[in-house]
N, C-alpha and C. Protein backbone atom coordinates (compact mmCIF):
# COMPACT_ATOMS: atom_id res chain seq x y z
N UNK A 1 -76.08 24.40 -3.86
CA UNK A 1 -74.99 23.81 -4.59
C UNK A 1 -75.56 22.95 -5.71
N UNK A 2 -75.06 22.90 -7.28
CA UNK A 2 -75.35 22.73 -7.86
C UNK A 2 -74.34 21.07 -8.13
N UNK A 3 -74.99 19.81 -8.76
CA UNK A 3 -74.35 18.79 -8.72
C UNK A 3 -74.87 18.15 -10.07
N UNK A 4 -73.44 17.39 -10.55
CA UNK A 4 -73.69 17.12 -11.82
C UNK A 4 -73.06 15.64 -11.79
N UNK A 5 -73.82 14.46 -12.18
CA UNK A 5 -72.86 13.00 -12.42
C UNK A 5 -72.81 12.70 -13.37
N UNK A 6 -71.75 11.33 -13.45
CA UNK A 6 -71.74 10.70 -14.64
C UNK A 6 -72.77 9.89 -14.95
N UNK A 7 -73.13 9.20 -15.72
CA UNK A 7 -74.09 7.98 -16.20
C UNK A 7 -74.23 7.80 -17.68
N UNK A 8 -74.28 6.48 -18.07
CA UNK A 8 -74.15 5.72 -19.26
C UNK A 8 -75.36 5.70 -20.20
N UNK A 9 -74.97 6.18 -21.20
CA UNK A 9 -76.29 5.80 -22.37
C UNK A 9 -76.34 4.97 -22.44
N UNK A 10 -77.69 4.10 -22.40
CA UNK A 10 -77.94 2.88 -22.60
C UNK A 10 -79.04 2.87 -24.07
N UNK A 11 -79.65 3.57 -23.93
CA UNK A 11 -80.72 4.16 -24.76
C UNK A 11 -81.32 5.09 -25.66
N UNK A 12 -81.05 5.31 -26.77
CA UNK A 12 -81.67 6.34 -27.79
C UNK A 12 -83.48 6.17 -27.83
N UNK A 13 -83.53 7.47 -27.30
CA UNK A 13 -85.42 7.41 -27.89
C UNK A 13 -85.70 8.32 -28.84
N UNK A 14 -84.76 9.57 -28.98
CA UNK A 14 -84.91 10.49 -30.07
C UNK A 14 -83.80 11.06 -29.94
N UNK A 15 -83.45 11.24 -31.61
CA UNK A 15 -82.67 11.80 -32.35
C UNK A 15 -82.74 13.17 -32.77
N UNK A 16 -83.69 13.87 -32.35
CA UNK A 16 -83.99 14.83 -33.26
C UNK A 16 -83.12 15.93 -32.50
N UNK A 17 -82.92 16.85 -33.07
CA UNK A 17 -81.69 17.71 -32.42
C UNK A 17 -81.71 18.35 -30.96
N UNK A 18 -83.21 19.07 -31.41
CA UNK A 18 -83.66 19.91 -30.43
C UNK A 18 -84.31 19.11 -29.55
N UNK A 19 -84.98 18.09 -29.47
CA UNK A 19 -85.27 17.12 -28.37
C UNK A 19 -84.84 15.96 -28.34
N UNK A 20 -83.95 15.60 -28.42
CA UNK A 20 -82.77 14.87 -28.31
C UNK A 20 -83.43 14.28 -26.32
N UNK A 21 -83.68 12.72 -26.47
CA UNK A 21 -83.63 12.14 -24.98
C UNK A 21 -83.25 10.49 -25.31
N UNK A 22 -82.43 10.54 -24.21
CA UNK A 22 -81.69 8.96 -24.01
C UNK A 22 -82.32 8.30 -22.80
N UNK A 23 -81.79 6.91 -22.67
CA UNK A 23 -81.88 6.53 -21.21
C UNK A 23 -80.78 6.36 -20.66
N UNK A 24 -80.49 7.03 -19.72
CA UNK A 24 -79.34 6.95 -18.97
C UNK A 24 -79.28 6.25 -17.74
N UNK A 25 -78.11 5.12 -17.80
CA UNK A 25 -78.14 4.51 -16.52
C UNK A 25 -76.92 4.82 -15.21
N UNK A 26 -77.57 5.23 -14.08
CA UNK A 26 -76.79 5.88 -12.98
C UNK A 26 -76.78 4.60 -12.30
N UNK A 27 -75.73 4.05 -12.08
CA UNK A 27 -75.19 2.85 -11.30
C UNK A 27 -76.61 1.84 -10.17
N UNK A 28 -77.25 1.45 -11.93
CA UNK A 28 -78.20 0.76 -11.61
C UNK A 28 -79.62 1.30 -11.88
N UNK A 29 -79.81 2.60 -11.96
CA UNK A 29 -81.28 3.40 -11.60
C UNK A 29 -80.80 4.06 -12.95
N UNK A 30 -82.31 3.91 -13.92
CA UNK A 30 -82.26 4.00 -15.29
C UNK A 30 -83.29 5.66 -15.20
N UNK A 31 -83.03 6.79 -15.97
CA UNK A 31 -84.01 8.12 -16.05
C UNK A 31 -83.69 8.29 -17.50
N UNK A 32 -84.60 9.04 -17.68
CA UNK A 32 -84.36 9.75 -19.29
C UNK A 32 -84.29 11.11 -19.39
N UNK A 33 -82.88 11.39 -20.03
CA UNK A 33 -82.15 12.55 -19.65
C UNK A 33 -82.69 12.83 -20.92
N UNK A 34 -82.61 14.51 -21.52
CA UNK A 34 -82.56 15.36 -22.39
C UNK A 34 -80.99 15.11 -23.02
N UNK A 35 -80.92 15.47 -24.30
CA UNK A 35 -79.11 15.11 -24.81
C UNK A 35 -79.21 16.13 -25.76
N UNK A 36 -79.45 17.10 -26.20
CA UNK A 36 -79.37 18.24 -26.70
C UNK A 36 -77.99 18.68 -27.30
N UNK A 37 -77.88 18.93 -25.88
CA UNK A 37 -75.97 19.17 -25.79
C UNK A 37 -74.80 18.33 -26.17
N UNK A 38 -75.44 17.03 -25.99
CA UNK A 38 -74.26 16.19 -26.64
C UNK A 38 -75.08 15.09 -27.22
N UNK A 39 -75.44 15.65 -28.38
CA UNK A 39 -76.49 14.63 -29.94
C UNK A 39 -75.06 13.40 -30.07
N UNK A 40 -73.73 13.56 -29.97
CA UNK A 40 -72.52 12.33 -30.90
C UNK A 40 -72.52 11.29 -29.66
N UNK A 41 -73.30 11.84 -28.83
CA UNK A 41 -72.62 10.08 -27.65
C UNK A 41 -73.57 9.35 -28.42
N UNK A 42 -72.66 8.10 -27.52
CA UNK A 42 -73.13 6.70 -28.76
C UNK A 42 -73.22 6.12 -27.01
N UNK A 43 -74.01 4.64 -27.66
CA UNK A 43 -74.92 3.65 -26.64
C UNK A 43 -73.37 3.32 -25.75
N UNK A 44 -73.65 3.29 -24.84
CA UNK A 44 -72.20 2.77 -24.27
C UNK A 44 -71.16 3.87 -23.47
N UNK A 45 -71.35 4.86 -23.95
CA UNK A 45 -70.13 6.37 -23.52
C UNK A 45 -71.02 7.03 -22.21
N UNK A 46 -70.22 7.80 -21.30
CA UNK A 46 -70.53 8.45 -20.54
C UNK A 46 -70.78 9.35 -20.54
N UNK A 47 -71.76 10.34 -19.98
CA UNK A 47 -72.20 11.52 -20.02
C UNK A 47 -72.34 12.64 -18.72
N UNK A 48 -72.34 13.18 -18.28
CA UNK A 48 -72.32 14.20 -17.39
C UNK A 48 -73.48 14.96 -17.24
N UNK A 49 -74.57 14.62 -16.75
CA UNK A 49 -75.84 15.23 -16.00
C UNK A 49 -76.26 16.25 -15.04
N UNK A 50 -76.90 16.62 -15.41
CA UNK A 50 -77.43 18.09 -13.96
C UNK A 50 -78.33 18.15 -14.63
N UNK A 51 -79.71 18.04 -13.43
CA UNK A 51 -80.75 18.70 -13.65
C UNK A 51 -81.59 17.82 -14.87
N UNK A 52 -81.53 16.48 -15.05
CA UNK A 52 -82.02 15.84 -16.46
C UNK A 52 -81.43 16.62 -18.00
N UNK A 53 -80.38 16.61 -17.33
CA UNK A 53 -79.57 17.37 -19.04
C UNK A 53 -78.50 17.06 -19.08
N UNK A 54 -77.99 16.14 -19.83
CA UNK A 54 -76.27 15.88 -20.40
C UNK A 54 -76.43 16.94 -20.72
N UNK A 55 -74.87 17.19 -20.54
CA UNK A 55 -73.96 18.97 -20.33
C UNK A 55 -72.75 18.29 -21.22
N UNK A 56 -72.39 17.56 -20.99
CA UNK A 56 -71.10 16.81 -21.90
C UNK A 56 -70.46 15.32 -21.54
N UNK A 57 -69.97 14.79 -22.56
CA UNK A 57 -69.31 13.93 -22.55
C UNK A 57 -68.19 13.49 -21.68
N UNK A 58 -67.99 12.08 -21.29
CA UNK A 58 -66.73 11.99 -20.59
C UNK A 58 -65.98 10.95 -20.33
N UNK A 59 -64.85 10.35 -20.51
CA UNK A 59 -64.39 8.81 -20.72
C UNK A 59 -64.60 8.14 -19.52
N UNK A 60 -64.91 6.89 -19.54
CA UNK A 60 -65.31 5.84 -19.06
C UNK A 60 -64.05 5.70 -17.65
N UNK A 61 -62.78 6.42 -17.70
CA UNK A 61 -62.05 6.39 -16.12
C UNK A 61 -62.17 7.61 -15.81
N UNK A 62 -62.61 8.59 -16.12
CA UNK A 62 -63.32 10.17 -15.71
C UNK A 62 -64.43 9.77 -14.84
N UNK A 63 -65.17 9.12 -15.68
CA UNK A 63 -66.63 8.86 -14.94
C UNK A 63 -66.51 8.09 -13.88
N UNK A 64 -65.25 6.78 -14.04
CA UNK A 64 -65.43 6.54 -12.37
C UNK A 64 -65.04 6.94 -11.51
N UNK A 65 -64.11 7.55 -11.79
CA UNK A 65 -62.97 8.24 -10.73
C UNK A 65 -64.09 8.97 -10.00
N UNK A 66 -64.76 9.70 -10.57
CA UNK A 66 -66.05 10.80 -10.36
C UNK A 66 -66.79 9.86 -9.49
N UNK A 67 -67.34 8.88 -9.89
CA UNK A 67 -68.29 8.01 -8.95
C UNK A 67 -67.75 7.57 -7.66
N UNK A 68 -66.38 6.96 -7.70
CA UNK A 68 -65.34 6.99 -6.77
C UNK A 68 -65.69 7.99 -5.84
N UNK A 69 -65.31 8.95 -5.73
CA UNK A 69 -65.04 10.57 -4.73
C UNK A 69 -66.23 10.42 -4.29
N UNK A 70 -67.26 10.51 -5.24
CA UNK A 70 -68.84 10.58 -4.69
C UNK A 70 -69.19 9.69 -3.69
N UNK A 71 -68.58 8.45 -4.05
CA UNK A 71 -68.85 7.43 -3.22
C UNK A 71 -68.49 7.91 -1.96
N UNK A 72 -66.92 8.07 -1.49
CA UNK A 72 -66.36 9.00 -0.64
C UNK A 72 -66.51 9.61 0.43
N UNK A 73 -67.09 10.33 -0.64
CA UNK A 73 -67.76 11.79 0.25
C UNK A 73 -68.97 11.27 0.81
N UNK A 74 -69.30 10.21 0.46
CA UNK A 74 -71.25 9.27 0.71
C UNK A 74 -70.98 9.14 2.05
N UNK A 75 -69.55 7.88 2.06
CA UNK A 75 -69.31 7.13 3.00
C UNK A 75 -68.52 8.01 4.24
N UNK A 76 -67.78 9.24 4.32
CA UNK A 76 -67.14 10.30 4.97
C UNK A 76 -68.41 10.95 5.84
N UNK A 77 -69.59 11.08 5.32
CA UNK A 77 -70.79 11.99 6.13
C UNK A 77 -71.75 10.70 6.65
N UNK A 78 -71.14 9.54 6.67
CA UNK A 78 -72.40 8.21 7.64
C UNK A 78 -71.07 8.02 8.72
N UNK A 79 -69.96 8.61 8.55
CA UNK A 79 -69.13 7.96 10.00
C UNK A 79 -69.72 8.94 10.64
N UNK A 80 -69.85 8.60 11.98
CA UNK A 80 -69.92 9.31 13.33
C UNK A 80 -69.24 10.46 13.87
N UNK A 81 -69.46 11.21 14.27
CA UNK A 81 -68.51 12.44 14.82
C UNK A 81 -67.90 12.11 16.28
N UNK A 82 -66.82 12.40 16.49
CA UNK A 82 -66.18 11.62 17.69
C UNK A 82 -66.62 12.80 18.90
């Protein structure tokens, strides 16, 4: 199964089209994604990841709602089975 999150540009390191990489921060834990695919996000906007690659853009109650469920589903598989 293939899984994709949200996380925040915090960081431009290159601009250049074809290697396009940001720093992206995932609720606390900072990586540097590839941005290829979406060169117009700006410092601050959310992005959608798989695999170290923004895939696309996404508003700021998309992205949590998304983190939300995830959370969810985190906390749904540590309860106990009766």
């Amino acid at each position: 199964m293939c899984l994709a999150v949200p996380g925040k540009v915090v960081r431009w390191l290159d601009r250049e089209p074809l290697f396009a990489r940001a720093e992206i921060e995932f609720e606390g834990v900072r990586r540097v994604c590839h941005m290829a695919c979406v060169p117009e996000a700006e410092i601050g906007e959310f992005v959608i990841v798989h695999a170290g690659v923004a895939i696309s853009r996404v508003d700021a109650d998309e992205a949590q709602h998304i983190l939300d469920e995830l959370r969810n589903l985190s906390e749904s598989d540590e309860e106990p089975s009766p």
